[in-house]
N, C-alpha and C. Protein backbone atom coordinates (compact mmCIF):
# COMPACT_ATOMS: atom_id res chain seq x y z
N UNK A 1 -3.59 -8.67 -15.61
CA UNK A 1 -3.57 -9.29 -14.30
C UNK A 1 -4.45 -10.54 -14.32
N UNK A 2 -4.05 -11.58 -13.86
CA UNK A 2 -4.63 -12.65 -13.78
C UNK A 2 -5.65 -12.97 -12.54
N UNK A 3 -6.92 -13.01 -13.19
CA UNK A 3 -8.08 -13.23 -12.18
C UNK A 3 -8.42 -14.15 -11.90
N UNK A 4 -7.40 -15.56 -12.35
CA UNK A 4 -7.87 -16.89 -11.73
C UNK A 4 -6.55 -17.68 -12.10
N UNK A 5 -5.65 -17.01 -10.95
CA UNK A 5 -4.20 -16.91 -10.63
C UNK A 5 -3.78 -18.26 -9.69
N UNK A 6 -3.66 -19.39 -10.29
CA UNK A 6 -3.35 -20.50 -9.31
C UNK A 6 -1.81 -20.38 -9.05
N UNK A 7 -0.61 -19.57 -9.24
CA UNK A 7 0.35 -19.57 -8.59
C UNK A 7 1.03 -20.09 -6.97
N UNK A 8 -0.33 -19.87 -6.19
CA UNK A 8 -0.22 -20.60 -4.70
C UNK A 8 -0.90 -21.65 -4.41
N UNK A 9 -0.18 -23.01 -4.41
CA UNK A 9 -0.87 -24.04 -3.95
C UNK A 9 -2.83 -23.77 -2.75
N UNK A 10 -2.04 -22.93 -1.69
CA UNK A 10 -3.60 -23.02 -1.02
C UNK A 10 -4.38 -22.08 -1.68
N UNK A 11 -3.44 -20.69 -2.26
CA UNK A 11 -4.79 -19.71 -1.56
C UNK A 11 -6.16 -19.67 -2.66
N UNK A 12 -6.42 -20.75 -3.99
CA UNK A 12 -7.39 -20.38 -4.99
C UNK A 12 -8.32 -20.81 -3.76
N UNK A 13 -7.62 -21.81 -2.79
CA UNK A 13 -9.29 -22.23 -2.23
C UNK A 13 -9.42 -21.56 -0.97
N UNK A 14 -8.90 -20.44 -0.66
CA UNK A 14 -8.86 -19.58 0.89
C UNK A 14 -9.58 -18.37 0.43
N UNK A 15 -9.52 -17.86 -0.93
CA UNK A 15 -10.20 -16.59 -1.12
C UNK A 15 -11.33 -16.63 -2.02
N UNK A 16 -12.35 -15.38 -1.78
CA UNK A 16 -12.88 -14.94 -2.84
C UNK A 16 -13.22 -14.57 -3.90
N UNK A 17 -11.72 -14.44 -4.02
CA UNK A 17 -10.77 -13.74 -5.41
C UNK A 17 -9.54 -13.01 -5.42
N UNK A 18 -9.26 -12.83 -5.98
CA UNK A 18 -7.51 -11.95 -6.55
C UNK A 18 -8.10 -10.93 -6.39
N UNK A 19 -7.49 -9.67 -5.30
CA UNK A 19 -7.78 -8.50 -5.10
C UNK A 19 -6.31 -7.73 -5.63
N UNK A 20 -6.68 -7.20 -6.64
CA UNK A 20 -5.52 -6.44 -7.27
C UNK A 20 -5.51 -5.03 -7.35
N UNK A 21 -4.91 -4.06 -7.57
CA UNK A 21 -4.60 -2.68 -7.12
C UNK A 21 -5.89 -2.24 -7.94
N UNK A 22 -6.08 -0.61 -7.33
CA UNK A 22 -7.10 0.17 -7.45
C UNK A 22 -6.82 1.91 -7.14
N UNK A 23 -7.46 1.91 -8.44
CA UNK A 23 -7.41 3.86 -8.17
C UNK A 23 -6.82 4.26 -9.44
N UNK A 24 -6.33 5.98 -9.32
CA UNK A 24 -5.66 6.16 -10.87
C UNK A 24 -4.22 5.94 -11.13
N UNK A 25 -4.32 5.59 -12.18
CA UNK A 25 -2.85 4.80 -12.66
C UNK A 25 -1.90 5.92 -12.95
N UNK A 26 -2.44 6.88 -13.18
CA UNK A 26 -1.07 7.73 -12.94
C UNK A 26 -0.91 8.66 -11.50
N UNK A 27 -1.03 8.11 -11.20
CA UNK A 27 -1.31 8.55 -9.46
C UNK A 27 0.69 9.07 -9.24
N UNK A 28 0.57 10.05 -7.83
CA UNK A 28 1.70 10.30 -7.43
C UNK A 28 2.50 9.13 -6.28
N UNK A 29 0.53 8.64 -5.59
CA UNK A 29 1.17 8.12 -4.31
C UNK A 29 1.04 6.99 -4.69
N UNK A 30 1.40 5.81 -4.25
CA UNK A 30 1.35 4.51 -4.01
C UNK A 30 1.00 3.56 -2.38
N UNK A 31 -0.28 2.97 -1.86
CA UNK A 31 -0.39 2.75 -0.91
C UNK A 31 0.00 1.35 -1.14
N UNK A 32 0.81 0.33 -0.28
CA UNK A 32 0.86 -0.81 -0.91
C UNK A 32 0.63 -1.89 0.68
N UNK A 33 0.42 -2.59 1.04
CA UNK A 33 -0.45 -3.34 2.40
C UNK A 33 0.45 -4.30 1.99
N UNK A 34 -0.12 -5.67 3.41
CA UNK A 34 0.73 -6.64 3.24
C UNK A 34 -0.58 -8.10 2.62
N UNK A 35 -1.41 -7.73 2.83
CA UNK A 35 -2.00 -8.70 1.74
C UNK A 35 -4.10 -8.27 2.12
N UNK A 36 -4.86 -8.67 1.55
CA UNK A 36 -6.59 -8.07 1.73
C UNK A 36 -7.11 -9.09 2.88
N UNK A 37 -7.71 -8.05 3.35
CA UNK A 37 -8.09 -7.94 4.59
C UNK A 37 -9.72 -8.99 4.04
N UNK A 38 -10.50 -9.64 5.40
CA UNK A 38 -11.55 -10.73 4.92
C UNK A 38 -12.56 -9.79 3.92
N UNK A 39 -12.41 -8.14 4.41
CA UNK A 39 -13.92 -7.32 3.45
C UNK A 39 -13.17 -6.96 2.69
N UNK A 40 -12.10 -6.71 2.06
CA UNK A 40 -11.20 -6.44 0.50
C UNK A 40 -11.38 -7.66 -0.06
N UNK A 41 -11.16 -9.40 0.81
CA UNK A 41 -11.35 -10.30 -0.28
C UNK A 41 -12.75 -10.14 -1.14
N UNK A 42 -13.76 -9.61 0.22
CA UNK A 42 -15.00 -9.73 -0.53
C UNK A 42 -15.58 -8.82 -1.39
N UNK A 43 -14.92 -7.49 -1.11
CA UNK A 43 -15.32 -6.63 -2.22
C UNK A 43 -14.74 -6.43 -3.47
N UNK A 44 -13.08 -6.82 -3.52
CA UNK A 44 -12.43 -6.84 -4.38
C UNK A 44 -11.84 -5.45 -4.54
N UNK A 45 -11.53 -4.82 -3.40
CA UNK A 45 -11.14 -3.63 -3.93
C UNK A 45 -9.78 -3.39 -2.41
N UNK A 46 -8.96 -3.12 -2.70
CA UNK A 46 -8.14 -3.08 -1.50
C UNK A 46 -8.40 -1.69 -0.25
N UNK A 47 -7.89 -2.11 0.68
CA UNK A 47 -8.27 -0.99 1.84
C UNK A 47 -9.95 -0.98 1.65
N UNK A 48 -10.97 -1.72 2.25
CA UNK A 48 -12.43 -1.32 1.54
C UNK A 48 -13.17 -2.21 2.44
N UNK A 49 -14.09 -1.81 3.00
CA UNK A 49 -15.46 -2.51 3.52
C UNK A 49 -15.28 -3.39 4.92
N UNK A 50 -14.54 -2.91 5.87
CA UNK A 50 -13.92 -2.49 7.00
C UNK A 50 -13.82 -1.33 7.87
N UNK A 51 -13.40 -1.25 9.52
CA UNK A 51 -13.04 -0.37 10.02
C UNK A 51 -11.56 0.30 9.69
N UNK A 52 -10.46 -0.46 9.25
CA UNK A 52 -9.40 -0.43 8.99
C UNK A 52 -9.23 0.20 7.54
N UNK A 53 -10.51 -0.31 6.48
CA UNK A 53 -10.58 0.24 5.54
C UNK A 53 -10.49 1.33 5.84
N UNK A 54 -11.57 1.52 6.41
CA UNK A 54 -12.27 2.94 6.46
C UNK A 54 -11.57 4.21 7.25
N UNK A 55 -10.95 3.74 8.39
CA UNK A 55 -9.76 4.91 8.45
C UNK A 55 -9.14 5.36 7.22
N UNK A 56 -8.01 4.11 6.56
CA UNK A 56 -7.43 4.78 5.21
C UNK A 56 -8.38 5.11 4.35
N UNK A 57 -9.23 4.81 4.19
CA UNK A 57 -10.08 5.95 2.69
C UNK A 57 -10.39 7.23 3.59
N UNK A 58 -10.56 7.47 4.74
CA UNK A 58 -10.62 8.72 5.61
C UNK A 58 -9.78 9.78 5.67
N UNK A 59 -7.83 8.91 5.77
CA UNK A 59 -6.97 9.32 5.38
C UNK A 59 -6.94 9.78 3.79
N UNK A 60 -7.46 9.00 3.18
CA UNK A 60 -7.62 9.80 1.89
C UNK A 60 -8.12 11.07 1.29
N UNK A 61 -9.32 10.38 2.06
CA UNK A 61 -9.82 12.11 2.34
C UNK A 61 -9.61 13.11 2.76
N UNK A 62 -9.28 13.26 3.92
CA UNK A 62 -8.68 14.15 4.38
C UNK A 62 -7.35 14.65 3.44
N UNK A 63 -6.30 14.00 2.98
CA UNK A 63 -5.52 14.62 1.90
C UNK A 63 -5.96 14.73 0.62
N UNK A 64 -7.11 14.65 0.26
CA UNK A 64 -7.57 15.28 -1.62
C UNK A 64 -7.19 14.08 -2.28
N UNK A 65 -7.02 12.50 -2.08
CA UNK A 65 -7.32 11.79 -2.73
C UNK A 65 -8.71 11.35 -2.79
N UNK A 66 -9.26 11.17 -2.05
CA UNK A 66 -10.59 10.41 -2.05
C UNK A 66 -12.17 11.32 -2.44
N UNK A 67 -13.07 11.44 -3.33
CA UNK A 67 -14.10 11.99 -3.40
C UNK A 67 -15.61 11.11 -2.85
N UNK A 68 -14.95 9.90 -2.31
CA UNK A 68 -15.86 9.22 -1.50
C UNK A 68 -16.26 8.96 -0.46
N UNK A 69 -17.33 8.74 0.07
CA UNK A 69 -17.57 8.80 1.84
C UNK A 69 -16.31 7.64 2.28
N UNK A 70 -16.27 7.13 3.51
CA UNK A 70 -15.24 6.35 4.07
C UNK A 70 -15.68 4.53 3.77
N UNK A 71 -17.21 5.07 3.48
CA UNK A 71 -17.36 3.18 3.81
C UNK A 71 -17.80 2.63 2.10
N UNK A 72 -17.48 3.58 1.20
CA UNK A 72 -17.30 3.18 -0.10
C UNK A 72 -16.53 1.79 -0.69
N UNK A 73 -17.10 1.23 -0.74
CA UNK A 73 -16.70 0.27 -1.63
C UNK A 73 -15.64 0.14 -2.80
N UNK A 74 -16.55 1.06 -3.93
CA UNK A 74 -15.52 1.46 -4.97
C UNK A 74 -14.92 2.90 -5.07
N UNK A 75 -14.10 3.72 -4.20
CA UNK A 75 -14.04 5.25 -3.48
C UNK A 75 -13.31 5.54 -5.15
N UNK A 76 -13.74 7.05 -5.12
CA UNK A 76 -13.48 7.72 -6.55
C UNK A 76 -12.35 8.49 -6.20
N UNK A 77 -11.16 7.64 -6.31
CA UNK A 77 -9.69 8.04 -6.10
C UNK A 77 -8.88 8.93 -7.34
N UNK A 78 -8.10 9.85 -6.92
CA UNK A 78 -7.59 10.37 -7.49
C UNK A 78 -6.31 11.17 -6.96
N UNK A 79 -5.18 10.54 -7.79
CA UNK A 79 -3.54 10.52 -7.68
C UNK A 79 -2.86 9.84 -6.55
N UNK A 80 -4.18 8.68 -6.50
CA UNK A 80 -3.51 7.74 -5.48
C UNK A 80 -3.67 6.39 -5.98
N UNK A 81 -3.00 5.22 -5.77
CA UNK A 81 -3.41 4.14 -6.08
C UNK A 81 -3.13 3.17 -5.25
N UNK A 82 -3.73 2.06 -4.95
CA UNK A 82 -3.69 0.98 -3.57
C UNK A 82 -3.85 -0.23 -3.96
N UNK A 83 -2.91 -1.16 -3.51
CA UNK A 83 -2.62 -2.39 -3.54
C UNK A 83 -1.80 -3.16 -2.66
N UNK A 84 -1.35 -4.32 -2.82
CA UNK A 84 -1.27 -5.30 -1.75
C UNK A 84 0.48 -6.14 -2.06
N UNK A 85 1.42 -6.76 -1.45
CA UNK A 85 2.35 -7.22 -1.37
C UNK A 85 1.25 -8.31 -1.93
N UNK A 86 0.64 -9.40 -1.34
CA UNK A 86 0.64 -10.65 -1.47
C UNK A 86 -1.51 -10.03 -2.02
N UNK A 87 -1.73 -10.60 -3.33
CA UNK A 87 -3.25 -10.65 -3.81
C UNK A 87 -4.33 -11.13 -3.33
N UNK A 88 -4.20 -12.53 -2.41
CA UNK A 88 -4.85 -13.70 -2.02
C UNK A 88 -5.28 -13.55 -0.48
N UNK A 89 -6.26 -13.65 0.00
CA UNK A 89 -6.30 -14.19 1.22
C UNK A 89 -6.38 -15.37 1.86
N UNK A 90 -5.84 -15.43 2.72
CA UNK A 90 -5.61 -16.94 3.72
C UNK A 90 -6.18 -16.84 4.95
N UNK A 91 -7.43 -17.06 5.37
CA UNK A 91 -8.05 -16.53 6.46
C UNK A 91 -7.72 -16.78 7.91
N UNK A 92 -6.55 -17.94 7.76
CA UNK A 92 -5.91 -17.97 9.24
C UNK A 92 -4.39 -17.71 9.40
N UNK A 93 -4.07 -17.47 8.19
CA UNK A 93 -2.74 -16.35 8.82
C UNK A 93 -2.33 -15.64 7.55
N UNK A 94 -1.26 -14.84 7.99
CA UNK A 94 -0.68 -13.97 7.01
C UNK A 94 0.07 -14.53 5.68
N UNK A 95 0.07 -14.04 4.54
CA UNK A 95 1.10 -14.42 3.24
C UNK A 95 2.11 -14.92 3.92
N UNK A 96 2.50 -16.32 3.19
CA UNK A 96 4.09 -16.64 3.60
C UNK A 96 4.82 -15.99 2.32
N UNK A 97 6.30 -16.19 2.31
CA UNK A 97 7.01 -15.72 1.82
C UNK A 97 7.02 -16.19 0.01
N UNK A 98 6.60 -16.95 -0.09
CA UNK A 98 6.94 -17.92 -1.06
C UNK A 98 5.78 -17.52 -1.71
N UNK A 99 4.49 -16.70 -1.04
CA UNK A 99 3.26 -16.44 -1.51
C UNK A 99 3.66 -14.60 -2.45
N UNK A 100 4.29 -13.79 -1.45
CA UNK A 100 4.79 -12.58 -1.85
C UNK A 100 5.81 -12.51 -2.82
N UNK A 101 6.73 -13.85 -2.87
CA UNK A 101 7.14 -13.66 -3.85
C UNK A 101 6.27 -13.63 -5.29
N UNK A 102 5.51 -15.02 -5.19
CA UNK A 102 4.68 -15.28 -6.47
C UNK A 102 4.11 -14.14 -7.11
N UNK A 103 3.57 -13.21 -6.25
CA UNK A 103 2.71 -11.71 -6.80
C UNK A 103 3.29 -10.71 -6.77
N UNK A 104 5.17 -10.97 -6.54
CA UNK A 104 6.30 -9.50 -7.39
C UNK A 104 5.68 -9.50 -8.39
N UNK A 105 5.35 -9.90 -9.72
CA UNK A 105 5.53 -9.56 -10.74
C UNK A 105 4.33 -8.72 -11.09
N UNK A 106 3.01 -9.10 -10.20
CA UNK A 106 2.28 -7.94 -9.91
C UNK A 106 2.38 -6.80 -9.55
N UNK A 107 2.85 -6.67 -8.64
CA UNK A 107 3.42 -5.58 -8.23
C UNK A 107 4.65 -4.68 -8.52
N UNK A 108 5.46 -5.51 -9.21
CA UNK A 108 6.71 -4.57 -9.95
C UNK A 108 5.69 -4.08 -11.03
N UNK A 109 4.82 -5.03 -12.26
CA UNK A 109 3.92 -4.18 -13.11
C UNK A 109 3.40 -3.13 -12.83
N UNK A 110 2.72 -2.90 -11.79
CA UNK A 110 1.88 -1.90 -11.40
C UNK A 110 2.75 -0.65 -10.69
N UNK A 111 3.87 -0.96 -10.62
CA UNK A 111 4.87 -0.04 -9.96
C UNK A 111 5.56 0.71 -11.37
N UNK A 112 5.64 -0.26 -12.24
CA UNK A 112 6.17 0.40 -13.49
C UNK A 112 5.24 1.20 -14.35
N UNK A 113 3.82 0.59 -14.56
CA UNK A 113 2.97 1.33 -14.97
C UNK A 113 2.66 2.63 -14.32
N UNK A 114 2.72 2.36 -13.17
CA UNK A 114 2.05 4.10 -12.64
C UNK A 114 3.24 5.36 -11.93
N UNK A 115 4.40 4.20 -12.05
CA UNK A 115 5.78 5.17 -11.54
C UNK A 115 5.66 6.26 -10.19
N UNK A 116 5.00 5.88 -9.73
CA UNK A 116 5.03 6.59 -8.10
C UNK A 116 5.71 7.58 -8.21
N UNK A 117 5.45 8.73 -7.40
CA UNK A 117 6.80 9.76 -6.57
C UNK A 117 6.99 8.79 -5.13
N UNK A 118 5.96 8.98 -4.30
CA UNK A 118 6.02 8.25 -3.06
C UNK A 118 5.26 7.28 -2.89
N UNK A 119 5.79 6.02 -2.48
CA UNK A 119 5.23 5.09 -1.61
C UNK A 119 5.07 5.03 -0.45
N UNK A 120 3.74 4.16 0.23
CA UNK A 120 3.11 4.16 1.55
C UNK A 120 3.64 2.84 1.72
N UNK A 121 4.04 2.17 2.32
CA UNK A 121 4.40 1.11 3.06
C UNK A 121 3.18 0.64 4.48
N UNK A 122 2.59 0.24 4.22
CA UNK A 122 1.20 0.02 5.11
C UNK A 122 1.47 -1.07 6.26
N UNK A 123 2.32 -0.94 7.42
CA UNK A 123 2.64 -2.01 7.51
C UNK A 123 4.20 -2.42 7.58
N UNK A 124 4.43 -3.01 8.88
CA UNK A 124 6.10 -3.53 8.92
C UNK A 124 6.48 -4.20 7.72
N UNK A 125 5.48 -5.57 7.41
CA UNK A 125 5.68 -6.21 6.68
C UNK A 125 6.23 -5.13 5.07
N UNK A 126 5.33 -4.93 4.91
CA UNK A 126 5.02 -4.04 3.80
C UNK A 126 6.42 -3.20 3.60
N UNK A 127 6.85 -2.42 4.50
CA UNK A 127 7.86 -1.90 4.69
C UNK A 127 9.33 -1.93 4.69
N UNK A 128 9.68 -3.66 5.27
CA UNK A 128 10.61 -4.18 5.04
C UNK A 128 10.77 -4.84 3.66
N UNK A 129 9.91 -5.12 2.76
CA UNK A 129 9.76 -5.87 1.59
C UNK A 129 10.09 -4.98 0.72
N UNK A 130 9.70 -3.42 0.81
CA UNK A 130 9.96 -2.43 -0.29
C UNK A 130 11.54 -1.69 -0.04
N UNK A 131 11.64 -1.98 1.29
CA UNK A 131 12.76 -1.59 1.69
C UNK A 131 14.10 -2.53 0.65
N UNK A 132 13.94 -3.56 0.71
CA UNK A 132 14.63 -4.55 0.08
C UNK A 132 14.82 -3.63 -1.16
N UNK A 133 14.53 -3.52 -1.91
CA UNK A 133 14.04 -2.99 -3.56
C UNK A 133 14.76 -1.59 -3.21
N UNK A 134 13.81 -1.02 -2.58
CA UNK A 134 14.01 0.67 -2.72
C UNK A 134 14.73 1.49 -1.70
N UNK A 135 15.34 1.22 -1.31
CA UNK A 135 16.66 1.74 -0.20
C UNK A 135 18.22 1.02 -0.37
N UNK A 136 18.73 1.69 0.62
CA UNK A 136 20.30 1.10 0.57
C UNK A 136 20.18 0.43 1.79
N UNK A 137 19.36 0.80 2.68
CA UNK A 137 19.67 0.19 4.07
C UNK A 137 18.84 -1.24 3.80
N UNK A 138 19.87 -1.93 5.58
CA UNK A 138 19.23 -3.18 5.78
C UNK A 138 17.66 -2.94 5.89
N UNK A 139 17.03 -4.09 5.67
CA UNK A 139 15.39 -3.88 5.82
C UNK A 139 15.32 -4.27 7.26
N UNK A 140 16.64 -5.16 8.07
CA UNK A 140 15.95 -5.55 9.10
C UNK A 140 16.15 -4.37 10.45
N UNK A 141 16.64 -3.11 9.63
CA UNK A 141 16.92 -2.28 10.75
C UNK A 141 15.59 -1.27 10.62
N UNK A 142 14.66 -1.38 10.05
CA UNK A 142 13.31 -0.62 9.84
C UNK A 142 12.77 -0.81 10.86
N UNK A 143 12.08 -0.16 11.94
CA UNK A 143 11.18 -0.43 12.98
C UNK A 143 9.95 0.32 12.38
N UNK A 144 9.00 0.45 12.19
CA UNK A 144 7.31 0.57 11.81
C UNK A 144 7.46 1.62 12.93
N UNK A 145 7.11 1.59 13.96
CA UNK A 145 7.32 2.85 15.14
C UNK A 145 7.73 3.58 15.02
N UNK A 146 9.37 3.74 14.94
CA UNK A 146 10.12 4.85 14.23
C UNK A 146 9.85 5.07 12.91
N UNK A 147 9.53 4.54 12.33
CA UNK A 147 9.37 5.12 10.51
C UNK A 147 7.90 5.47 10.25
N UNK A 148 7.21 5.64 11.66
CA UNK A 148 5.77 5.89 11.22
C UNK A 148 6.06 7.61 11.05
N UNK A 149 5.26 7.90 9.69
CA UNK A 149 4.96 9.14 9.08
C UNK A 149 6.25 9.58 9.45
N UNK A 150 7.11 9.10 8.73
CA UNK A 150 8.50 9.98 8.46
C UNK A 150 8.76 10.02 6.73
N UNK A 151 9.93 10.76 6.45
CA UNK A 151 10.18 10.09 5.13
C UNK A 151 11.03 9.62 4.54
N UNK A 152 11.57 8.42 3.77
CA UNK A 152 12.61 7.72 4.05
C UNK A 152 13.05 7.64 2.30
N UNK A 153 14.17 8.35 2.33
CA UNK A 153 15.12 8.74 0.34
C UNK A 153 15.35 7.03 0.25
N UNK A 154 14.59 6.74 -0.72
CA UNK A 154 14.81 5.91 -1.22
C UNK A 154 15.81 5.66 -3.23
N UNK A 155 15.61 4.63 -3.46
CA UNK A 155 16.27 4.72 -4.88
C UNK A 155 15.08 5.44 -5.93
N UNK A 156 15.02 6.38 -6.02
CA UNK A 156 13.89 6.43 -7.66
C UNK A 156 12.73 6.86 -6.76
N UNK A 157 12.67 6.45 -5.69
CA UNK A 157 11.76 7.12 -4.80
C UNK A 157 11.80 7.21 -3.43
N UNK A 158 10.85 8.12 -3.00
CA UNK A 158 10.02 8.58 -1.28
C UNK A 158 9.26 7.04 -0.49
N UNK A 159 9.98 6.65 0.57
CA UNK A 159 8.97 5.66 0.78
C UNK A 159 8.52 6.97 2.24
N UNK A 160 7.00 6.72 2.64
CA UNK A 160 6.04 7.25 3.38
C UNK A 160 5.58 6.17 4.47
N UNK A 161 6.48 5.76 5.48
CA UNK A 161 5.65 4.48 5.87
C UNK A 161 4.45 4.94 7.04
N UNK A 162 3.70 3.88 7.09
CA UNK A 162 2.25 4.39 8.13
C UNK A 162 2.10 2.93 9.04
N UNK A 163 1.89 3.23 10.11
CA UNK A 163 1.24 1.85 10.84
C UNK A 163 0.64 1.38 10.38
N UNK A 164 0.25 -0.42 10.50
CA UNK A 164 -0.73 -1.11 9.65
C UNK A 164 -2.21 -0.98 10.67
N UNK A 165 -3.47 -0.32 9.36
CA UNK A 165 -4.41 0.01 10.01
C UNK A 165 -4.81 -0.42 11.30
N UNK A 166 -4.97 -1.86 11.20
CA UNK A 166 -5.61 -2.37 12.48
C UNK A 166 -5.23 -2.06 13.72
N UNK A 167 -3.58 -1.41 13.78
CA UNK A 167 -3.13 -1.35 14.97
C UNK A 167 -2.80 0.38 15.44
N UNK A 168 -3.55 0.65 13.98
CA UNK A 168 -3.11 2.34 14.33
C UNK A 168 -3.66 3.03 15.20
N UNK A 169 -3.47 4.03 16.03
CA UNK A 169 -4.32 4.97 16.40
C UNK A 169 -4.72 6.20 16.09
N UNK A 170 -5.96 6.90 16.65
CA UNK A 170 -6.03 8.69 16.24
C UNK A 170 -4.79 9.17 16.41
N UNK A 171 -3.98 8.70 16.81
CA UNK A 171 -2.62 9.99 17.05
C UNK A 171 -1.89 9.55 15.94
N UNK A 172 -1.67 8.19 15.84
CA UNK A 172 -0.62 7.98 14.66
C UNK A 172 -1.36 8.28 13.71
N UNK A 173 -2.71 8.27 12.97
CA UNK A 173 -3.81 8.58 11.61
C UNK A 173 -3.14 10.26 11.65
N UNK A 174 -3.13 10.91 12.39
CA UNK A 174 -3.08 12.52 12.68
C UNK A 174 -1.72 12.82 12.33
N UNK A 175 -0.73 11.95 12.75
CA UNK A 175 0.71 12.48 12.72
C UNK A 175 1.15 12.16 11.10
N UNK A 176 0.05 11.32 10.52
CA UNK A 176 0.65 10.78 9.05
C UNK A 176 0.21 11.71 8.51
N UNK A 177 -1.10 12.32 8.59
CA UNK A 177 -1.68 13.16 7.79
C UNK A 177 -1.22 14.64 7.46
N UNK A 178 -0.40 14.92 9.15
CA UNK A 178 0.04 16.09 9.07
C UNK A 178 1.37 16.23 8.51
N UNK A 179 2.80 14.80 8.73
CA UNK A 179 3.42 14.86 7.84
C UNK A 179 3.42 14.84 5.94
N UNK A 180 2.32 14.07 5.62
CA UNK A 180 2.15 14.68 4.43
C UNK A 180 1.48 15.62 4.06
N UNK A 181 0.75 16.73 4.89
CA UNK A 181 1.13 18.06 4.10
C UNK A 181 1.37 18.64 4.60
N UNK A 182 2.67 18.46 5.56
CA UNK A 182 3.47 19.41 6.12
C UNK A 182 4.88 19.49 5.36
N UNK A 183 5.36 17.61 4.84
CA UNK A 183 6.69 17.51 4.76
C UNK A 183 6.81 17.41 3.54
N UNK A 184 5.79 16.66 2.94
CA UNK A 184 5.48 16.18 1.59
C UNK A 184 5.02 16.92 0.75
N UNK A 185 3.81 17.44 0.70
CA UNK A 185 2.54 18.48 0.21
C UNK A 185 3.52 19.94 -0.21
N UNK A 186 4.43 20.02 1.27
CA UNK A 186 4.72 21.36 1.50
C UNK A 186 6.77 21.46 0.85
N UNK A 187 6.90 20.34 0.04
CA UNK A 187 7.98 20.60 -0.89
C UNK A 187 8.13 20.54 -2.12
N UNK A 188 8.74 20.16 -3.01
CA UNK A 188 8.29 19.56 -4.71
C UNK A 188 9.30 18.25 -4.47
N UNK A 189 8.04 17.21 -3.74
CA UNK A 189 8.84 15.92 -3.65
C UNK A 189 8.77 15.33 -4.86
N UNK A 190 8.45 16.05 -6.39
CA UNK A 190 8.22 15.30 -7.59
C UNK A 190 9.94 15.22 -7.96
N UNK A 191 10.34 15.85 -7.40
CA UNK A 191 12.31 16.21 -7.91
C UNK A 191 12.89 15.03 -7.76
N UNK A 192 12.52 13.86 -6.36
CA UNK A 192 13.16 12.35 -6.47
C UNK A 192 12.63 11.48 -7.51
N UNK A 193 11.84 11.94 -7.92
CA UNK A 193 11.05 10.89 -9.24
C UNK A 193 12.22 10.08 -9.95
N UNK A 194 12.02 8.94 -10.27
CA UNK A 194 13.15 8.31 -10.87
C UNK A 194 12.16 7.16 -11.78
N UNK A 195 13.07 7.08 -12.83
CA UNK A 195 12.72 6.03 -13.69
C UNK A 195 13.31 5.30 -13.91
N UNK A 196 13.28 4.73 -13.02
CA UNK A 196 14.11 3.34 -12.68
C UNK A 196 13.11 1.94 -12.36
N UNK A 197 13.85 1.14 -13.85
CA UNK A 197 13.29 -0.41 -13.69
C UNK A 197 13.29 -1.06 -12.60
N UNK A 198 12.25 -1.99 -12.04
CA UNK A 198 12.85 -3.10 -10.96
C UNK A 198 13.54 -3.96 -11.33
């Protein structure tokens, strides 16, 4: 992975650094966001050193990925791994398109290396982008509302989508948690596993 990645005209001079995925590489789950938040640019670690972080590493915890408190920095993950659609931050608006494309090839790598059962879709954005790839359906018929903590048969895999932190609440954090180990936890969702190239 390239740590001094000029692929986007602005963002070498908008960020801190290239925040690239984190956790264990052979993980089941896959959390994937729509690009690092101002305390991920600065810590370098995705989902991290935030309130927003800190719900999802909470969520982690609470399901047996995480062996770290919530406001961990570097959280001692295990069979999960977390990363971002777009690497870079731009501190006054979101990845454009042309930016998410540039860092597929990040992210198909890291999708091939660690081969997921299920993906988290963090995020509309997030959601419609994987949708593209890993479903049959249109992406533009995905609503984030309805697809929060449901689970959606994808190609080769489970996508898991969740509201994007900032806008979540205790009820939606609760309803994700309980669908995965109610719906997820509580089947052998390893049976959709697919090994299938992007």
């Amino acid at each position: 992975m390239d740590e001094q990645c000029t692929n986007c005209d602005a963002l070498p001079e908008t960020r801190t650094q290239v925040v690239h995925g984190y956790g264990d590489v052979g993980a089941e789950f896959l959390f994937v966001g729509e690009s690092p938040s101002a305390a991920a640019d600065r810590t370098g670690v995705p989902f991290t050193g935030d309130a927003a972080g800190e719900r999802l590493q909470r969520i982690l915890g609470d399901l047996g990925f995480s062996r770290s408190s919530p406001d961990a920095t570097e959280p001692d993950l295990q069979n999960v791994f977390l990363t971002y659609l777009a690497r870079c931050r731009h501190p006054e608006r979101p990845p454009a398109d042309a930016e998410v494309t540039n860092c597929d090839p990040f992210l198909t790598a890291e999708i091939r290396m660690i081969n997921p059962h299920i993906i988290v879709p963090v995020g509309e954005r997030a959601l419609r982008t994987l949708a593209v790839e890993y479903t049959t359906r249109d992406p533009e018929r995905f609503d984030i509302d309805e697809a929060h903590a449901t689970t959606i048969r994808g190609r080769g895999f489970e996508l898991v989508p969740m509201h994007s932190l900032e806008s979540q609440t205790d009820a939606d954090t609760e309803a994700f948690v309980a669908h995965v180990r109610e719906s997820v936890f509580g089947r052998d969702y390893r049976q959709t596993k697919g090994r299938r190239s992007r």
